[in-house]
Protein backbone atom coordinates (compact mmCIF):
# COMPACT_ATOMS: atom_id res chain seq x y z
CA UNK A 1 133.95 150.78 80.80
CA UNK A 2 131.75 148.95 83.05
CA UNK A 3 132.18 145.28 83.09
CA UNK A 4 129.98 142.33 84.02
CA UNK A 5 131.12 139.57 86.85
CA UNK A 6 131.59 137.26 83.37
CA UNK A 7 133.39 139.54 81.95
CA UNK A 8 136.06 140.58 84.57
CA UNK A 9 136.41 136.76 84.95
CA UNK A 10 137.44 136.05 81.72
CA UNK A 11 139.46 139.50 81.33
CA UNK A 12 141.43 137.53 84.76
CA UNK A 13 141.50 134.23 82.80
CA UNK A 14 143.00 136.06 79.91
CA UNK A 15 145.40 137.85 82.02
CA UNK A 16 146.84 134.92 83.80
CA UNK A 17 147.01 133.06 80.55
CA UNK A 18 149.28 135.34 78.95
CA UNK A 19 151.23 135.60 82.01
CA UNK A 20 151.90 132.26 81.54
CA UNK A 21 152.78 132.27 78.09
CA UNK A 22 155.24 135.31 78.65
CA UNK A 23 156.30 133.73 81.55
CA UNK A 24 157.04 130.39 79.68
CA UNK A 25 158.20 131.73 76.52
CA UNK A 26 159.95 135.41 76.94
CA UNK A 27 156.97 137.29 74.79
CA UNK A 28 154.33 137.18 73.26
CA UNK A 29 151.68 137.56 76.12
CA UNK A 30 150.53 141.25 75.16
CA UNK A 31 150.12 139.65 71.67
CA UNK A 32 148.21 137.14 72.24
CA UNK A 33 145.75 139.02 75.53
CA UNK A 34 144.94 141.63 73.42
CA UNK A 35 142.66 139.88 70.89
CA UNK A 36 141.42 138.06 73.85
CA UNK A 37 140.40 140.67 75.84
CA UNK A 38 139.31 143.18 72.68
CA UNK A 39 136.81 140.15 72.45
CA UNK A 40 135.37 140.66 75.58
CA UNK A 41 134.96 144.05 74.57
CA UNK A 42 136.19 148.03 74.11
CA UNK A 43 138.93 148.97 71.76
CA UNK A 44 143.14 148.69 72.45
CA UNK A 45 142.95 151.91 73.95
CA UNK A 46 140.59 150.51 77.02
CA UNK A 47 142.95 147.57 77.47
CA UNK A 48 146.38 148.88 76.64
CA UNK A 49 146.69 149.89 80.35
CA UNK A 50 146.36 146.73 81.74
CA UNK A 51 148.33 145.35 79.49
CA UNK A 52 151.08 147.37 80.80
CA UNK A 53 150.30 146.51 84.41
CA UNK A 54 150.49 142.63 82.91
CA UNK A 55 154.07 143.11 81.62
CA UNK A 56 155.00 144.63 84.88
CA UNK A 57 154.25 141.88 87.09
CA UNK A 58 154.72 138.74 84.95
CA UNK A 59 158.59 140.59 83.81
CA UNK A 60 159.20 140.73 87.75
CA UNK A 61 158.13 137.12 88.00
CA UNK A 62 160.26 135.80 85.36
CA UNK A 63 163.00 138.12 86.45
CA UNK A 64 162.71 136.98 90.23
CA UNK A 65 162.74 133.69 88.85
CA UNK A 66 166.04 134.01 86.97
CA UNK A 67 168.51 136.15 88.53
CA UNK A 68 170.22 133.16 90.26
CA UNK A 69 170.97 132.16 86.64
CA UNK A 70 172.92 134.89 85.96
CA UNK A 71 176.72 134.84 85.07
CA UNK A 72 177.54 137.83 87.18
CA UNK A 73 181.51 137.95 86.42
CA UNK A 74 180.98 137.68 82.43
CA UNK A 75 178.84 140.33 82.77
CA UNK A 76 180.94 142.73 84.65
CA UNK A 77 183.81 141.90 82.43
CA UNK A 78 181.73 142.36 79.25
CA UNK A 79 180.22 146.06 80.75
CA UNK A 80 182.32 149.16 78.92
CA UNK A 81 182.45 150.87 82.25
């Protein structure tokens, strides 16, 4: 797929949008960039690998963001090992 300079700017308006829904919310930003980008154009297979690449580094942001939140002694104690 070969994209226009309109077109990868919305497909990175659409990407950092859902980021920041995941982000915010815990899910939903494959659901909702998907439609988004399918209307920009191709089918889920064209897009379904940067989806993946989105989950990546938005999970790592939200994760980075809330380790410190993290009750590290429950969890040991609640761990079957």
């Amino acid at each position: 797929m070969s994209f226009t300079a309109l077109e990868l700017g919305l497909v990175a308006l659409i990407f950092s949008w859902s980021g920041f829904v995941r982000t915010g919310l815990g899910f939903g930003g494959a659901a909702l960039g998907l439609p988004l980008m399918m209307l920009v154009g191709g089918s889920p297979i064209d897009w379904l690998p940067i989806i993946g690449i989105h989950l990546f580094i938005f999970s790592g942001i939200a994760l980075s963001k809330e380790l410190k939140n993290v009750d590290w002694r429950y969890l040991k104690s609640s761990l079957p090992w």
